[in-house]
Protein backbone atom coordinates (compact mmCIF):
# COMPACT_ATOMS: atom_id res chain seq x y z
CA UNK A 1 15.45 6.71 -72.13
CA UNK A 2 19.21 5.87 -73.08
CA UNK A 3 20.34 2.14 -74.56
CA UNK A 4 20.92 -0.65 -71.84
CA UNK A 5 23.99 -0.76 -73.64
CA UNK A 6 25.41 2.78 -73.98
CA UNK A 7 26.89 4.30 -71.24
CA UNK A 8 25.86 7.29 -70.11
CA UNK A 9 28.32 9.66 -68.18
CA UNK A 10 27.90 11.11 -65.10
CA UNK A 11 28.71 15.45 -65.03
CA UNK A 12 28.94 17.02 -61.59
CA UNK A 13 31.28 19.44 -59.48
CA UNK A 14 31.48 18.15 -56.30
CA UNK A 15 29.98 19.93 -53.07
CA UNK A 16 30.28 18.80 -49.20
CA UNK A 17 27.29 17.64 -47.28
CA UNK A 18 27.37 16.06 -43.65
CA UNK A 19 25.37 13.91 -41.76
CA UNK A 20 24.32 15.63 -38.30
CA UNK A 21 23.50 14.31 -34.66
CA UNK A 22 25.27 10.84 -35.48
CA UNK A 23 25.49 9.22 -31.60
CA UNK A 24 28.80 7.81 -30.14
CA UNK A 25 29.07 3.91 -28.57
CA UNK A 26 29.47 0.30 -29.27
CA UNK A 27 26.11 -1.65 -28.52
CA UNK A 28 26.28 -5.16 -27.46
CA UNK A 29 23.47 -6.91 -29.90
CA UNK A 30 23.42 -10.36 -27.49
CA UNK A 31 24.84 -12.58 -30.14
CA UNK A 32 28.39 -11.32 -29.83
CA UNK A 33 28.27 -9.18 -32.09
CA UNK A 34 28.80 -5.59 -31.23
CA UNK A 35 27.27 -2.85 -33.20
CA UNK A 36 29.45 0.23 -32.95
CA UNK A 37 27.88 4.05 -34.30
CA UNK A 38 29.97 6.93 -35.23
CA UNK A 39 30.84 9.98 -33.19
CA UNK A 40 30.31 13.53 -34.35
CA UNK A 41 29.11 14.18 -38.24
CA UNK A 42 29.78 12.33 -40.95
CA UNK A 43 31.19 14.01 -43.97
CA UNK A 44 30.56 12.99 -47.51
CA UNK A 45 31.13 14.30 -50.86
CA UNK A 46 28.58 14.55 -53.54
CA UNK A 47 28.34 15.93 -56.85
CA UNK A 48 25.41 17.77 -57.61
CA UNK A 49 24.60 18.54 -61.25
CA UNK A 50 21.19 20.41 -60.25
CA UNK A 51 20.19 22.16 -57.11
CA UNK A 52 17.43 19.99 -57.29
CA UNK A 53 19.32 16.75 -56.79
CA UNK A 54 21.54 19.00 -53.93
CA UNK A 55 18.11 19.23 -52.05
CA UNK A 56 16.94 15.65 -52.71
CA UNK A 57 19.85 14.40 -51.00
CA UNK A 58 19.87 16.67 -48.45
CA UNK A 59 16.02 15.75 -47.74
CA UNK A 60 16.79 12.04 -48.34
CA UNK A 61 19.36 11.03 -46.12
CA UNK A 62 18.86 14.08 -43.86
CA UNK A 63 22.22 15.47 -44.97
CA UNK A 64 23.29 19.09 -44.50
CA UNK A 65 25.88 21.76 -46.14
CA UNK A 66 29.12 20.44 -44.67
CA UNK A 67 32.18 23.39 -44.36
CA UNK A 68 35.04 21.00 -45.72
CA UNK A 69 35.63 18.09 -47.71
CA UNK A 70 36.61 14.40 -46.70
CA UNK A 71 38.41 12.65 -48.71
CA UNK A 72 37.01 9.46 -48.73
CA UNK A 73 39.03 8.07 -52.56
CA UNK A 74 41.30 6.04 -50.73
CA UNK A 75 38.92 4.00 -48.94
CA UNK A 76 36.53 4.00 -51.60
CA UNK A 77 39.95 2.23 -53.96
CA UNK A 78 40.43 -0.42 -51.56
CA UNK A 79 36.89 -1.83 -51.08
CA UNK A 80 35.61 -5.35 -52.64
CA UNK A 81 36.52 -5.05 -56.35
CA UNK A 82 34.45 -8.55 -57.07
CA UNK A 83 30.38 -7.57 -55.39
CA UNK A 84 29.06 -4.30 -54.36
CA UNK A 85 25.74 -4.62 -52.05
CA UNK A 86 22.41 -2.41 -53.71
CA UNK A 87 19.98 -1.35 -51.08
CA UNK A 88 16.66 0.41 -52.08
CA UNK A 89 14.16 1.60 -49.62
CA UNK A 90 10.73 2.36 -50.32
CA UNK A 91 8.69 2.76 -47.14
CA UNK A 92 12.09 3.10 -44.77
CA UNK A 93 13.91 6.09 -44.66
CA UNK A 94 17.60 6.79 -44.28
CA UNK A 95 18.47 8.76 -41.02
CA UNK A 96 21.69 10.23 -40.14
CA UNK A 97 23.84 7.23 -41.14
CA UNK A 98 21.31 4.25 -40.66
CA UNK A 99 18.27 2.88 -41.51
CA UNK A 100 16.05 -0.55 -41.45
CA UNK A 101 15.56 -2.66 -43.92
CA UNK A 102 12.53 -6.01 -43.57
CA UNK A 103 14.33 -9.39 -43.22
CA UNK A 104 11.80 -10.16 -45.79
CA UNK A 105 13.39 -8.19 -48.34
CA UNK A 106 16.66 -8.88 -47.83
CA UNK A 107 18.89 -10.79 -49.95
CA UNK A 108 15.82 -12.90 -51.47
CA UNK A 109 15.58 -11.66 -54.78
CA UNK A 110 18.55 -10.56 -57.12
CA UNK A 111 21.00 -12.14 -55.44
CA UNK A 112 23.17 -15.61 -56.27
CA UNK A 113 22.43 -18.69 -54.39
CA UNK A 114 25.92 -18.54 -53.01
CA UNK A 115 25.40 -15.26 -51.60
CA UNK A 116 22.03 -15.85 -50.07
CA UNK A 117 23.61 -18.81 -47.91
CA UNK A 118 26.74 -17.18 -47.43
CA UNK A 119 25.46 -13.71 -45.88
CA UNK A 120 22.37 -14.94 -44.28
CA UNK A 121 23.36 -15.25 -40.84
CA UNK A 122 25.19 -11.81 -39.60
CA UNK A 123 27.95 -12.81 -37.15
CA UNK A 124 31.24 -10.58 -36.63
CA UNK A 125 32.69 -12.61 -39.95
CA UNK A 126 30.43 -12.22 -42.21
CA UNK A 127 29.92 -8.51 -40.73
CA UNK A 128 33.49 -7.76 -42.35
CA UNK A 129 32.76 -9.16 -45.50
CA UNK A 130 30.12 -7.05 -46.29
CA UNK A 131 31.52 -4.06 -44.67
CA UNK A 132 34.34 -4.33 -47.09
CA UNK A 133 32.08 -3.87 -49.76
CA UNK A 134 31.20 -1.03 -52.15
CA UNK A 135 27.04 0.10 -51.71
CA UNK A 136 24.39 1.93 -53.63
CA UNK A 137 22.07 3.42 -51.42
CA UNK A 138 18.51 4.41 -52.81
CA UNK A 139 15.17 5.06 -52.71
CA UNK A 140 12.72 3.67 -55.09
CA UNK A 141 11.84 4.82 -58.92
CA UNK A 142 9.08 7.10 -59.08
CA UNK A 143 8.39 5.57 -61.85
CA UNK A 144 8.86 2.14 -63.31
CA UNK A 145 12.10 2.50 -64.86
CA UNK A 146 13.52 5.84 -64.62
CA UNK A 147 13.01 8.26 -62.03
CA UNK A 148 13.29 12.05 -61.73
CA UNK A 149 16.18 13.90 -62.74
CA UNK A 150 16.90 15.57 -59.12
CA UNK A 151 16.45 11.93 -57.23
CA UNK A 152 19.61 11.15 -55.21
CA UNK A 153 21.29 7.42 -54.50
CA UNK A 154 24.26 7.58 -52.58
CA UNK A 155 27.69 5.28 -52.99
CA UNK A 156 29.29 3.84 -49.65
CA UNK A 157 29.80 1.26 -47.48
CA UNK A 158 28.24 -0.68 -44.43
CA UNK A 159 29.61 0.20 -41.18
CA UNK A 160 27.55 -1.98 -38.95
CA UNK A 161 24.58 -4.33 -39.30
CA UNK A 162 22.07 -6.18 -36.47
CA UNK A 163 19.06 -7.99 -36.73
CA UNK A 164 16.04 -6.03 -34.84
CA UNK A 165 12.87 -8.52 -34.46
CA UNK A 166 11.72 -8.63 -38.02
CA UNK A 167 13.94 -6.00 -39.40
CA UNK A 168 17.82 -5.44 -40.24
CA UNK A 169 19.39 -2.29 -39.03
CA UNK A 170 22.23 -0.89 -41.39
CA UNK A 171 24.51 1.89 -40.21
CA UNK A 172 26.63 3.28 -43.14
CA UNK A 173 28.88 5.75 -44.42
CA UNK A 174 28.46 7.87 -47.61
CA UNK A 175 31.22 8.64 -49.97
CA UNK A 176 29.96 10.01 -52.81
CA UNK A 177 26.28 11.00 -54.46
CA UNK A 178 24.86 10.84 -57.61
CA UNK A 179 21.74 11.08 -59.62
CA UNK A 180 19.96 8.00 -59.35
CA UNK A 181 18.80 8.22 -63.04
CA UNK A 182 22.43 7.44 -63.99
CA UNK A 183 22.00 4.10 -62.71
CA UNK A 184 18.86 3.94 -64.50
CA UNK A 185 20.93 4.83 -67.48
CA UNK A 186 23.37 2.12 -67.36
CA UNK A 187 21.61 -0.72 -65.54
CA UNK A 188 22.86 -3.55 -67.64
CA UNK A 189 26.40 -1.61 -66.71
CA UNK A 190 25.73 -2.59 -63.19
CA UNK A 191 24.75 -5.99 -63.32
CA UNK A 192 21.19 -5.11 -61.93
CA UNK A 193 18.20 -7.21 -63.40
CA UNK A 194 15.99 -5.31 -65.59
CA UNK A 195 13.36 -5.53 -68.92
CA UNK A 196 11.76 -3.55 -70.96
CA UNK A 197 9.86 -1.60 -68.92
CA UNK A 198 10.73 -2.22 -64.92
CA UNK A 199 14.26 -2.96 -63.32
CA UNK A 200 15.76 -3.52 -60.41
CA UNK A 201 15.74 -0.14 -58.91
CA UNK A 202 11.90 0.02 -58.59
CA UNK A 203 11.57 -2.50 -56.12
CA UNK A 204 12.78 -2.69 -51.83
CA UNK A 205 15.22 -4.95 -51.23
CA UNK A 206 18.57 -5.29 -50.37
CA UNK A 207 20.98 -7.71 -53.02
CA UNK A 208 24.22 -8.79 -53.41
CA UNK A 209 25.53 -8.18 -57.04
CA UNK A 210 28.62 -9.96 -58.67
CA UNK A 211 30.79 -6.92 -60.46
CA UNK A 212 33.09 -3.94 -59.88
CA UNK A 213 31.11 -1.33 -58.93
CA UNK A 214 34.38 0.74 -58.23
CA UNK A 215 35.23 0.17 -61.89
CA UNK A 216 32.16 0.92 -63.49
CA UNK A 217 31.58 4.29 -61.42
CA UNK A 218 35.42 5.25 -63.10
CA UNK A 219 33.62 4.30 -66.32
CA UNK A 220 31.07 6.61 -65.83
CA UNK A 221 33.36 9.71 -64.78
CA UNK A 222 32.09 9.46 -61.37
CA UNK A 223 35.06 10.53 -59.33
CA UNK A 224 34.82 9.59 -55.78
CA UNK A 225 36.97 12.67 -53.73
């Protein structure tokens, strides 16, 4: 397992995946805010150092072989440059651009005080905010601390969020994925909490972290197309 403190490069040639069956329409939430979902596919970019890690993200956020590129490295330059937003799912899955997170596991751990209060109540201002942010989208370790070589995460943004009973429902965009061992690899790169043995990565939850995500993914060669 590599140094908290070295930084350990990502190498990849990227490939095009797509996210099928995405549904068209702005839905009217009853709090004035309105959730709108994307037409058509969704295109994203990801670079894929095994096939393994191809069909983990393919399997993972029900992706498929895509015939072009998007370029998504404009957008991906003028997002938040001070926080990035980490989501990691464990008993959720991620489904053609969205997926539910427990209001119980969101923003309570890992995240500043100032954030908590700031973020905690989702109206249309506070919707741009965080839609202007950089994300990492995962799925838990499989093991405490690193995870398999071929396990995906994802880098994007938030598109839309509402508040479902007891649950939060995200719909997002992907730019760009990666092996989610990388982030293992550089964890104190990230800002993410982690000791000896566990880190922040093995647990659900969705946080708010202070840092320049966009920065630190140049850092680590990972070139968003």
């Amino acid at each position: 397992m590599a140094d908290k403190n070295e930084i350990v490069l990502a190498a990849a040639q990227p490939t095009a995946v797509e996210f099928p069956q995405a549904t068209n329409g702005m839905v009217n939430t009853g709090s004035g805010i309105q959730v709108g979902t994307n037409a058509g596919t969704i295109n994203l970019n990801i670079n894929c150092p095994t096939p393994e890690l191809m069909q983990g993200l393919m399997s993972m956020f029900a992706a498929r072989p895509a015939p072009q590129k998007v370029s998504h490295k404009l957008e991906w330059a003028s997002l938040n440059q001070e926080r990035y937003c980490l989501f990691v799912l464990e008993n959720e899955d991620y489904n053609c651009g969205a997926f539910s997170i427990a209001k119980n596991c969101a923003l309570c751990k890992y995240t500043a005080q100032e954030h908590k209060k700031r973020y905690a109540n989702i109206t249309p201002a506070v919707l741009a905010e965080l839609a202007s942010m950089p994300c990492i989208f995962a799925k838990r370790n499989m093991h405490f601390g690193y995870t398999e070589e071929g396990h995906p995460a994802l880098l994007g943004r938030i598109t839309d969020m509402r508040v479902q009973g007891e649950t939060i429902k995200v719909c997002f965009t992907g730019f760009q994925g990666i092996s989610q061992q990388l982030l293992n690899q550089n964890i104190g790169l990230l800002g993410m909490v982690h000791a000896s043995l566990r880190n922040e990565l093995d647990e659900e939850h969705w946080s708010i972290k202070n840092g320049n995500l966009i920065d630190v993914m140049a850092r680590l060669h990972v070139d968003i197309e």
